[in-house]
PDB file of N, CA and C in Angstrom:
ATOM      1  N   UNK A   1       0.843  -1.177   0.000  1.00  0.00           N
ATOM      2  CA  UNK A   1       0.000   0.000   0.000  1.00  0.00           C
ATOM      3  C   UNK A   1       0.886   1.237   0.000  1.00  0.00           C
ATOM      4  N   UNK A   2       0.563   2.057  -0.768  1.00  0.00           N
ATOM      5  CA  UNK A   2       1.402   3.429  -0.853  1.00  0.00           C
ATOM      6  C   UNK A   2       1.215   4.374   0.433  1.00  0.00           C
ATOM      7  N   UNK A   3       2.062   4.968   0.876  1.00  0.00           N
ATOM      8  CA  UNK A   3       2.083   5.776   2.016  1.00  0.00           C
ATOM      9  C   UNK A   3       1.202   6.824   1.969  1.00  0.00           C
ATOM     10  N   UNK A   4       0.910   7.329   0.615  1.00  0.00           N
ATOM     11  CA  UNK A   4      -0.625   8.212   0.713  1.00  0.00           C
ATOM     12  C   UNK A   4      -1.498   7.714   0.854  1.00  0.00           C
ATOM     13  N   UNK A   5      -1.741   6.240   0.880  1.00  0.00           N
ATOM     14  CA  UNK A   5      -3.327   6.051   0.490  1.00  0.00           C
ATOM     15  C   UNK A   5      -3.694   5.144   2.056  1.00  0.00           C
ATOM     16  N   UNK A   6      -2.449   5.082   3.369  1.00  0.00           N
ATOM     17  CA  UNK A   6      -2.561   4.814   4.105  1.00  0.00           C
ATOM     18  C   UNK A   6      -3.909   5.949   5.221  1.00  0.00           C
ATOM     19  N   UNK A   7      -4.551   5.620   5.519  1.00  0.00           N
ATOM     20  CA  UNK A   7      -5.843   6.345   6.537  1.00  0.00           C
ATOM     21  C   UNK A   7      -5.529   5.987   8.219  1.00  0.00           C
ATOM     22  N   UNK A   8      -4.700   5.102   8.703  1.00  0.00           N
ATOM     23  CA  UNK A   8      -4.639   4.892   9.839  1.00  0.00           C
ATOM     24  C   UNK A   8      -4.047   3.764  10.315  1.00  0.00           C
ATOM     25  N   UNK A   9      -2.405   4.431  11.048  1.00  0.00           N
ATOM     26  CA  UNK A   9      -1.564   3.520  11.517  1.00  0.00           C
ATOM     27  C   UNK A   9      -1.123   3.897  13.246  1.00  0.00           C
ATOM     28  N   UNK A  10      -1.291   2.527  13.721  1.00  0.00           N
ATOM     29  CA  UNK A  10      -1.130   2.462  14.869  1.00  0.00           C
ATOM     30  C   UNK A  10       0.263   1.790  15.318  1.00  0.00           C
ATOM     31  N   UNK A  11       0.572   1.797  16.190  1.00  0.00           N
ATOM     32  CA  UNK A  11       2.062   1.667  16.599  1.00  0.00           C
ATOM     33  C   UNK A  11       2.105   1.628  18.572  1.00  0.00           C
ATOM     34  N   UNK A  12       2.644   0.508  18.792  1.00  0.00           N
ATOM     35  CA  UNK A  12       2.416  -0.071  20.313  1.00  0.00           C
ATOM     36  C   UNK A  12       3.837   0.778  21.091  1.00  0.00           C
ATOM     37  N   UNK A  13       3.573   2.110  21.267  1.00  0.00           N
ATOM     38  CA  UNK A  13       5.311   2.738  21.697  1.00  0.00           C
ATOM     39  C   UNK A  13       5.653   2.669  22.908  1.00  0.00           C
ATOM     40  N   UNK A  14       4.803   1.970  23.922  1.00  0.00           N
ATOM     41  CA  UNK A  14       5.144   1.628  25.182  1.00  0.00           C
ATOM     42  C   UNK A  14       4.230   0.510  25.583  1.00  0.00           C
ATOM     43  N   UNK A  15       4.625  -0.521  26.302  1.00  0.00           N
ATOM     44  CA  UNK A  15       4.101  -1.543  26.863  1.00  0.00           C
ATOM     45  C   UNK A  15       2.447  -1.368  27.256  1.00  0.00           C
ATOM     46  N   UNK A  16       2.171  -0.093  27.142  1.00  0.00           N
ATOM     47  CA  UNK A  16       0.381   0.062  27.777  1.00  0.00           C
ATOM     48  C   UNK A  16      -0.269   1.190  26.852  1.00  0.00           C
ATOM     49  N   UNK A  17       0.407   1.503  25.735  1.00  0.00           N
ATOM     50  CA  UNK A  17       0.296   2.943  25.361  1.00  0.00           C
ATOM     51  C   UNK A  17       0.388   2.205  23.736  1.00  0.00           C
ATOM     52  N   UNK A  18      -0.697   3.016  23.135  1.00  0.00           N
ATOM     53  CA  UNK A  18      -0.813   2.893  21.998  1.00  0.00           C
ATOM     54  C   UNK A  18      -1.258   4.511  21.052  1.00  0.00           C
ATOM     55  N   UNK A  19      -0.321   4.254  20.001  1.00  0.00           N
ATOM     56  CA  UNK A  19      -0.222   5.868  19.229  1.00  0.00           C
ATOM     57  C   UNK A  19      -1.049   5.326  18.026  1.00  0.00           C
ATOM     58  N   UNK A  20      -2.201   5.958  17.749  1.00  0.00           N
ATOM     59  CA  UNK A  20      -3.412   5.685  16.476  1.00  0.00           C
ATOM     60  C   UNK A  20      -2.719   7.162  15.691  1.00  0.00           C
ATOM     61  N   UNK A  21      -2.135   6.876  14.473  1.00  0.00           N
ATOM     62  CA  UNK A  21      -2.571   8.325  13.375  1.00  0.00           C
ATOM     63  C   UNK A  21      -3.202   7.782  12.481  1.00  0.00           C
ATOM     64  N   UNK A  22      -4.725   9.168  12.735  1.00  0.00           N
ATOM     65  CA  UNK A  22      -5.489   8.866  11.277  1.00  0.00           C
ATOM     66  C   UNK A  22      -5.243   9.887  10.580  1.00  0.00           C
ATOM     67  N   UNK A  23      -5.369  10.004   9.488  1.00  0.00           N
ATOM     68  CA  UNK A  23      -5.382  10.880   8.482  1.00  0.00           C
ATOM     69  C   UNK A  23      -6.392  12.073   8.352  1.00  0.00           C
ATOM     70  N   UNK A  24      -6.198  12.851   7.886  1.00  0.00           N
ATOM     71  CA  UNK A  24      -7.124  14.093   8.259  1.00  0.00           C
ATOM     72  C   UNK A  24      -8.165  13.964   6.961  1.00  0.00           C
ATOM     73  N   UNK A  25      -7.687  13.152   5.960  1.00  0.00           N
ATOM     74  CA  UNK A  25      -8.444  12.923   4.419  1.00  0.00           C
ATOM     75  C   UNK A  25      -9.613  11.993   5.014  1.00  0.00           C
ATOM     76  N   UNK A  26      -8.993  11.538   6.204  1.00  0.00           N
ATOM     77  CA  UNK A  26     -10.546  10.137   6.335  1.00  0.00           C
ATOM     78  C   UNK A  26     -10.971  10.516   7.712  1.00  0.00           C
ATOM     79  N   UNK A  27     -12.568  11.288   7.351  1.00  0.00           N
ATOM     80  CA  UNK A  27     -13.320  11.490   7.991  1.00  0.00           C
ATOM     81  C   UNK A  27     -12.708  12.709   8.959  1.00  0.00           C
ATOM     82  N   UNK A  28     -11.812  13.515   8.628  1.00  0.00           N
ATOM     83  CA  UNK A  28     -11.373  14.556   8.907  1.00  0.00           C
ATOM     84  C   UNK A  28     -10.556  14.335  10.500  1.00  0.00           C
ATOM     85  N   UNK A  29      -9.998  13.325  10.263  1.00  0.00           N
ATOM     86  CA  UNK A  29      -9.533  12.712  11.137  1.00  0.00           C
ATOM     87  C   UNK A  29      -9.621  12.176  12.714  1.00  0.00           C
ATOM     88  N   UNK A  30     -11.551  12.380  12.616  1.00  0.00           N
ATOM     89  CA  UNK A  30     -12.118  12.143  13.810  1.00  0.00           C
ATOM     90  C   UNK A  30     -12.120  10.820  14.277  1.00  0.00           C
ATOM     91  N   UNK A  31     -12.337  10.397  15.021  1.00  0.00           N
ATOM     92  CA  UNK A  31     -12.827   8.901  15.506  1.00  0.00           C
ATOM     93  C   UNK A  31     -13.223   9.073  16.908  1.00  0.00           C
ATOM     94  N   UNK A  32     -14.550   8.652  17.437  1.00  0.00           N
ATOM     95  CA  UNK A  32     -14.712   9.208  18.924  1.00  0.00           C
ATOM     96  C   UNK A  32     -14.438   7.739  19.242  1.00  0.00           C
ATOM     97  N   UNK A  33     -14.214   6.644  18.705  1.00  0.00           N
ATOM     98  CA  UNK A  33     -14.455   5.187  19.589  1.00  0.00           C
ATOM     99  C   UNK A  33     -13.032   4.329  18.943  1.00  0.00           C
ATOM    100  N   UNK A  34     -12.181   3.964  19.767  1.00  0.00           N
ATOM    101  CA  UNK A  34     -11.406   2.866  19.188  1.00  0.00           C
ATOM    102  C   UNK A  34     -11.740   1.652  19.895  1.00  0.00           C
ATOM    103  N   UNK A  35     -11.340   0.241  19.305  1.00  0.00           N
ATOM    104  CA  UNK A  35     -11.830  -1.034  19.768  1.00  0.00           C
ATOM    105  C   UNK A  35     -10.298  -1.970  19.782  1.00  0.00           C
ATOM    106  N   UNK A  36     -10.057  -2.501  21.276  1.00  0.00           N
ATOM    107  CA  UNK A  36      -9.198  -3.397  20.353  1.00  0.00           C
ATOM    108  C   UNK A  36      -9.370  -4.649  20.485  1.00  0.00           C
ATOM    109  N   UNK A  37      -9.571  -5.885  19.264  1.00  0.00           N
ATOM    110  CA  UNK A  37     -10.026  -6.943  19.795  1.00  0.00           C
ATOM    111  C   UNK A  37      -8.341  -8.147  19.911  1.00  0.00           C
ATOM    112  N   UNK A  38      -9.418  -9.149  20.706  1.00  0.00           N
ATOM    113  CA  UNK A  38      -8.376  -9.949  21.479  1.00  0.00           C
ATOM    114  C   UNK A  38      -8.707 -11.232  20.060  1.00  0.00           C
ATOM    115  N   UNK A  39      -7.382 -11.441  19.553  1.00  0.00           N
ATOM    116  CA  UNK A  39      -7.682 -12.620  18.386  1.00  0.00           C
ATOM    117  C   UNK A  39      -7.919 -13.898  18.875  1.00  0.00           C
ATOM    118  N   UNK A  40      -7.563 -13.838  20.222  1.00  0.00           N
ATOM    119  CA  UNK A  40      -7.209 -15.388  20.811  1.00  0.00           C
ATOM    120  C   UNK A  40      -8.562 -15.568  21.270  1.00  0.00           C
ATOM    121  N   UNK A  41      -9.380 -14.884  21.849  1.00  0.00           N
ATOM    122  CA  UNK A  41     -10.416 -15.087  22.834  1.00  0.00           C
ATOM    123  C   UNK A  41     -11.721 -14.302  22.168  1.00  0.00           C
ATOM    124  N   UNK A  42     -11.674 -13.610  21.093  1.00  0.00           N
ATOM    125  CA  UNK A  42     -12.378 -12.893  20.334  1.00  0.00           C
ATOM    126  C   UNK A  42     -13.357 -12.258  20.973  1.00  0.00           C
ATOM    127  N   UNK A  43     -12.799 -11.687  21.615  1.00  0.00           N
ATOM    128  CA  UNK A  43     -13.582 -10.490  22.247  1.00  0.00           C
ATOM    129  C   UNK A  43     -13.351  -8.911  21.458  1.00  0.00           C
ATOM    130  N   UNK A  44     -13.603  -8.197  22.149  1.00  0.00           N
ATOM    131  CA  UNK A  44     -13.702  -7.033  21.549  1.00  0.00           C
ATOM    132  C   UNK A  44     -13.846  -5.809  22.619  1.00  0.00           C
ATOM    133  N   UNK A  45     -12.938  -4.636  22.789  1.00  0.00           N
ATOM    134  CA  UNK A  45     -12.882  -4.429  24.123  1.00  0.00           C
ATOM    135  C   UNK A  45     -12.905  -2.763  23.996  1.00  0.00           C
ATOM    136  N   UNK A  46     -13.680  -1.820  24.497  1.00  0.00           N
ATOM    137  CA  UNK A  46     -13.363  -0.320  23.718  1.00  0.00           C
ATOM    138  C   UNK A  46     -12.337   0.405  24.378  1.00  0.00           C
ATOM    139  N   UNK A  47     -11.016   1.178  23.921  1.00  0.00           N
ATOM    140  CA  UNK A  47      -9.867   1.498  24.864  1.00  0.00           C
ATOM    141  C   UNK A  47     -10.424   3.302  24.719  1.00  0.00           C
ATOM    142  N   UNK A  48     -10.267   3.880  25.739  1.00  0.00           N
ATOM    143  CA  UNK A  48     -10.743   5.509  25.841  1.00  0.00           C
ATOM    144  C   UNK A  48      -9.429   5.970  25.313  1.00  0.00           C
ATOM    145  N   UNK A  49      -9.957   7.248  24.364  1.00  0.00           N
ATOM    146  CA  UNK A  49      -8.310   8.301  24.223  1.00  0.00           C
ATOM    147  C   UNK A  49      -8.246   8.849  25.714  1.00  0.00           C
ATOM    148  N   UNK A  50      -6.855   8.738  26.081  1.00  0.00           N
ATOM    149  CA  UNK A  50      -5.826   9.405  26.735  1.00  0.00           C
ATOM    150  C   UNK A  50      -5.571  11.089  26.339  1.00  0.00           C
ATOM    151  N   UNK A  51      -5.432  11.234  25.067  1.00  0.00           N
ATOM    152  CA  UNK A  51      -5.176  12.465  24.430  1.00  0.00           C
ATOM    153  C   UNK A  51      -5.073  12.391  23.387  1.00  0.00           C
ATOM    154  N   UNK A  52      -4.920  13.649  22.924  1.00  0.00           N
ATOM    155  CA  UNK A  52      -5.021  13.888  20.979  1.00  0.00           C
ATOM    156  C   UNK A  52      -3.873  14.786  20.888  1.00  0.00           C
ATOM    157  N   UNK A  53      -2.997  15.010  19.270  1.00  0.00           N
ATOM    158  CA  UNK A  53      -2.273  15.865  19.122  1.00  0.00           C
ATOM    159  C   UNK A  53      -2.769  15.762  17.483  1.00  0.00           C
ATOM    160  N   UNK A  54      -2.410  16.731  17.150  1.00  0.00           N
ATOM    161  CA  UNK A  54      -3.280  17.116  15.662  1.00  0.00           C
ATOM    162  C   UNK A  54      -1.657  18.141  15.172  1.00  0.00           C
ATOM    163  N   UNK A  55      -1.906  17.879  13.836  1.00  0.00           N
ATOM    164  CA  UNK A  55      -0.911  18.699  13.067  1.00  0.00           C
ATOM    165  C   UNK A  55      -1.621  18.575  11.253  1.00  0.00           C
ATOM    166  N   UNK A  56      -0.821  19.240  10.851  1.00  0.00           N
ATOM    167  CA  UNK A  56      -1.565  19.487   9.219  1.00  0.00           C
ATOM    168  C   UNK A  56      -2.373  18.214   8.283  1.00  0.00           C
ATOM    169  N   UNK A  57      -1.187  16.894   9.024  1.00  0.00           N
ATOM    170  CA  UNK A  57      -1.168  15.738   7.724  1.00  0.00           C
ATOM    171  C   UNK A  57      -2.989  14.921   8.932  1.00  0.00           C
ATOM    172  N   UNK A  58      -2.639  14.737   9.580  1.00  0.00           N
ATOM    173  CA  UNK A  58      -3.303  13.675  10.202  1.00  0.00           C
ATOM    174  C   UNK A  58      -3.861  14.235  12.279  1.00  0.00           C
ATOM    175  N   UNK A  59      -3.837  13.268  12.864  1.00  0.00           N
ATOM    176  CA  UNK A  59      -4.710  13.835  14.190  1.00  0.00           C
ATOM    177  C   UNK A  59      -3.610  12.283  15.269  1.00  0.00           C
ATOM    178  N   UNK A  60      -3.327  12.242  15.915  1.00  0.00           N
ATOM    179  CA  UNK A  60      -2.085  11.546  16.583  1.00  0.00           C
ATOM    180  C   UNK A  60      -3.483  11.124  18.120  1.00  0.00           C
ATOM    181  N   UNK A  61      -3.872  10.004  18.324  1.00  0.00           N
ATOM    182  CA  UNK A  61      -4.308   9.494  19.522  1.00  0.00           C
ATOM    183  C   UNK A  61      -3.860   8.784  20.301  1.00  0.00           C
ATOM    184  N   UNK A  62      -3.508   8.978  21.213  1.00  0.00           N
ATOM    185  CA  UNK A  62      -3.341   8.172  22.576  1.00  0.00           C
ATOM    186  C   UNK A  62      -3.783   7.139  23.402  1.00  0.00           C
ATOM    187  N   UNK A  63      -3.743   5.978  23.450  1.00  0.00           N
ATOM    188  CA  UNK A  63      -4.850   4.691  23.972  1.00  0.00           C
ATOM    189  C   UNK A  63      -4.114   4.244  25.006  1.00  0.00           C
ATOM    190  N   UNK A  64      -4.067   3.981  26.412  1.00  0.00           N
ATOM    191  CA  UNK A  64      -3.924   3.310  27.123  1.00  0.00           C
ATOM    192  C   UNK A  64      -4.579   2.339  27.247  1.00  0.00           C
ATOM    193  N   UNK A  65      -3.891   0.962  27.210  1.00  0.00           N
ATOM    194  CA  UNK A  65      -4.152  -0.218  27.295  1.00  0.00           C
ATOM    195  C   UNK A  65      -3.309  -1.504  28.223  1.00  0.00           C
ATOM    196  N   UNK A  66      -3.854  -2.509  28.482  1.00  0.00           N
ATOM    197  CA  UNK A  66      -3.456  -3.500  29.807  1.00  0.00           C
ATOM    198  C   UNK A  66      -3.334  -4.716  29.078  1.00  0.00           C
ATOM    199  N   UNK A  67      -2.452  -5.327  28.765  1.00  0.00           N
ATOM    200  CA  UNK A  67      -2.075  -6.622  28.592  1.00  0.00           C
ATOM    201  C   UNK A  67      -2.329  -7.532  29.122  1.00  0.00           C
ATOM    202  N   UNK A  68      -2.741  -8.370  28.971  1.00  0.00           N
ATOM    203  CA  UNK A  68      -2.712  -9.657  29.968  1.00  0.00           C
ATOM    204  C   UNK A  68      -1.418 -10.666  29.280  1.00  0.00           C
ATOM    205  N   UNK A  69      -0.056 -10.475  30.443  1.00  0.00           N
ATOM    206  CA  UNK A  69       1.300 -11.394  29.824  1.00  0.00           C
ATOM    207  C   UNK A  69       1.297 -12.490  29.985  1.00  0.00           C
ATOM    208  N   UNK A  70       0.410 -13.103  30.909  1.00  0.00           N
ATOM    209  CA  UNK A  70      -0.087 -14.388  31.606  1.00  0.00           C
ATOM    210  C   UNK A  70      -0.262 -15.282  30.070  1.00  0.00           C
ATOM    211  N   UNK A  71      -0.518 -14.981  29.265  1.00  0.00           N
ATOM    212  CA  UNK A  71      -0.986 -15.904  28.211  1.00  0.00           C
ATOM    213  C   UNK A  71       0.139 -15.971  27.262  1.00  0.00           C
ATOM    214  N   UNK A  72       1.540 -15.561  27.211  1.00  0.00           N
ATOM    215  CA  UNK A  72       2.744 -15.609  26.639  1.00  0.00           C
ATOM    216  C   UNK A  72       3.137 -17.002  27.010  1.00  0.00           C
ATOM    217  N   UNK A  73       3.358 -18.010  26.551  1.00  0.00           N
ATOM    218  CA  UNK A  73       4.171 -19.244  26.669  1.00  0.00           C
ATOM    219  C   UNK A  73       5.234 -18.827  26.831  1.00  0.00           C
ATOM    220  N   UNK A  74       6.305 -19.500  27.645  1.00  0.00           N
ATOM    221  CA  UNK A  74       7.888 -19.834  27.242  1.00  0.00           C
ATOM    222  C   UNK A  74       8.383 -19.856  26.455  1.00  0.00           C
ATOM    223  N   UNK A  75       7.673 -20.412  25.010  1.00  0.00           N
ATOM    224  CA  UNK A  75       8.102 -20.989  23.940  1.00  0.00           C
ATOM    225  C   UNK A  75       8.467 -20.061  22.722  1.00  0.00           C
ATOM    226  N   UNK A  76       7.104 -18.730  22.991  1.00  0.00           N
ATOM    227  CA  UNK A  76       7.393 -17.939  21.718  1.00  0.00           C
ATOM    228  C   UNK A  76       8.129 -16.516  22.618  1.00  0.00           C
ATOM    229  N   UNK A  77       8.707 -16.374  23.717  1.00  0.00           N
ATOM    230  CA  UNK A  77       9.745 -15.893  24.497  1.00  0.00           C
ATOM    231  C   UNK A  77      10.552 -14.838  23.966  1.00  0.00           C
ATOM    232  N   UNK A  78      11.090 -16.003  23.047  1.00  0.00           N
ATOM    233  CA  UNK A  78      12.564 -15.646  22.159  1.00  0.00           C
ATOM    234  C   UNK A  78      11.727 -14.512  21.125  1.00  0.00           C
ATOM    235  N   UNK A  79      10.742 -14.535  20.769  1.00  0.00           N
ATOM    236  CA  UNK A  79      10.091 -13.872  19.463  1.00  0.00           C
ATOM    237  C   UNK A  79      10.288 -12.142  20.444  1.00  0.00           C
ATOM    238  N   UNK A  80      10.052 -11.752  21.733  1.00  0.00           N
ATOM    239  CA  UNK A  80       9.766 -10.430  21.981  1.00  0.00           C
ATOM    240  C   UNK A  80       8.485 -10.444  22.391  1.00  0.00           C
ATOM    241  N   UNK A  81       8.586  -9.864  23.086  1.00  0.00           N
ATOM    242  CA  UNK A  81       6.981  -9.472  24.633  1.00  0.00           C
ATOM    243  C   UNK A  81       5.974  -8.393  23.482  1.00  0.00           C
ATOM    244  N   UNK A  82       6.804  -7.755  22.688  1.00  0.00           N
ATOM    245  CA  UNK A  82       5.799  -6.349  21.497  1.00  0.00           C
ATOM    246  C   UNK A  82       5.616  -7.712  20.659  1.00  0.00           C
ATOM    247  N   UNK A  83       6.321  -8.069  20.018  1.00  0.00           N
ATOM    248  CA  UNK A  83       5.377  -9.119  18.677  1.00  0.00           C
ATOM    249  C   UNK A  83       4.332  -9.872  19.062  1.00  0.00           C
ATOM    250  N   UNK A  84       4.432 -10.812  20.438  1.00  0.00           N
ATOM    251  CA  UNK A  84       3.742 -11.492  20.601  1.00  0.00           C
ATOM    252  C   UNK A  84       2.377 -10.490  20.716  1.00  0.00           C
ATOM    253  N   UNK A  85       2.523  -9.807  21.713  1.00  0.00           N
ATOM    254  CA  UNK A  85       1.341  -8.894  21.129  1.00  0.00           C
ATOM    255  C   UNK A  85       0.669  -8.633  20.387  1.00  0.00           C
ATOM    256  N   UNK A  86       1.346  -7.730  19.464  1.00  0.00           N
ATOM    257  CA  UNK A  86       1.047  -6.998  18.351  1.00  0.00           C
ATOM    258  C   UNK A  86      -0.072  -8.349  17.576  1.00  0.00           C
ATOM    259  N   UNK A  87       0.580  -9.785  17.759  1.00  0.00           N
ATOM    260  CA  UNK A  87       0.378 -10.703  16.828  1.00  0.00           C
ATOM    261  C   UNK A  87      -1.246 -11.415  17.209  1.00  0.00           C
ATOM    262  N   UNK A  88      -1.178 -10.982  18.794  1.00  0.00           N
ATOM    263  CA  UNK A  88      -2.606 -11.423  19.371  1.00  0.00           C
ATOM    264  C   UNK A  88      -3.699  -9.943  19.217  1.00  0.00           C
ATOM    265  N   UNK A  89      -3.450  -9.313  19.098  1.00  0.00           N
ATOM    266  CA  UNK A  89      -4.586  -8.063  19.147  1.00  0.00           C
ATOM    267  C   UNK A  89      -4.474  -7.347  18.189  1.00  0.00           C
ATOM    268  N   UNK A  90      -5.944  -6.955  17.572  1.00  0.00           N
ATOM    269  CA  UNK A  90      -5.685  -6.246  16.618  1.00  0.00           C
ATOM    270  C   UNK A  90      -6.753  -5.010  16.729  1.00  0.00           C
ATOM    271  N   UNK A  91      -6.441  -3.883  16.277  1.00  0.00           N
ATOM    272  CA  UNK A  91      -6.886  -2.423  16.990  1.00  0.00           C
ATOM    273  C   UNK A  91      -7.859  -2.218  15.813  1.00  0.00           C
ATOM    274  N   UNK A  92      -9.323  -2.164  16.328  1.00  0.00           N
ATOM    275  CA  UNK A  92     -10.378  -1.928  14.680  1.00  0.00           C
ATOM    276  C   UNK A  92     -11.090  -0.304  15.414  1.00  0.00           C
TER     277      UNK A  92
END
């Protein structure tokens, strides 16, 4: 996908903290509700903004969020505490 035609990328920059940029082209870069669901257990869970920062291209949100590490095996360890993550939840 080309970097213009991207509308909204999220990025896990601290262990509980999640950075949403949407684009200001989609939907003027509002969103009052983010969701993030659990792939393993398929739930679906709503995380509140923390804060907003806005600049020309896009609108920058803030999500605090809680892990549960309890469900990390031993096994996929070696992979990194962010992948395994990233790999179980996905932010809609």
């Amino acid at each position: 996908m080309e970097k213009g035609k991207i509308r909204m990328l999220a990025n896990l920059i601290e262990l509980n903290k999640i950075e949403v940029r949407l684009s200001k082209k989609y939907y003027g870069g509002i969103s009052p509700k983010f969701y993030l669901r659990d792939l393993n257990k398929e739930t679906l869970v709503e995380i509140p903004v923390a804060e907003t920062c806005e600049d020309d291209i896009c609108v920058k949100y803030y999500l605090h969020c809680f892990f549960d590490l309890s469900i990390i095996d031993k096994k996929n360890k070696n992979f990194g505490v962010l992948n395994i993550i990233l790999k179980m939840f996905i932010l809609i």
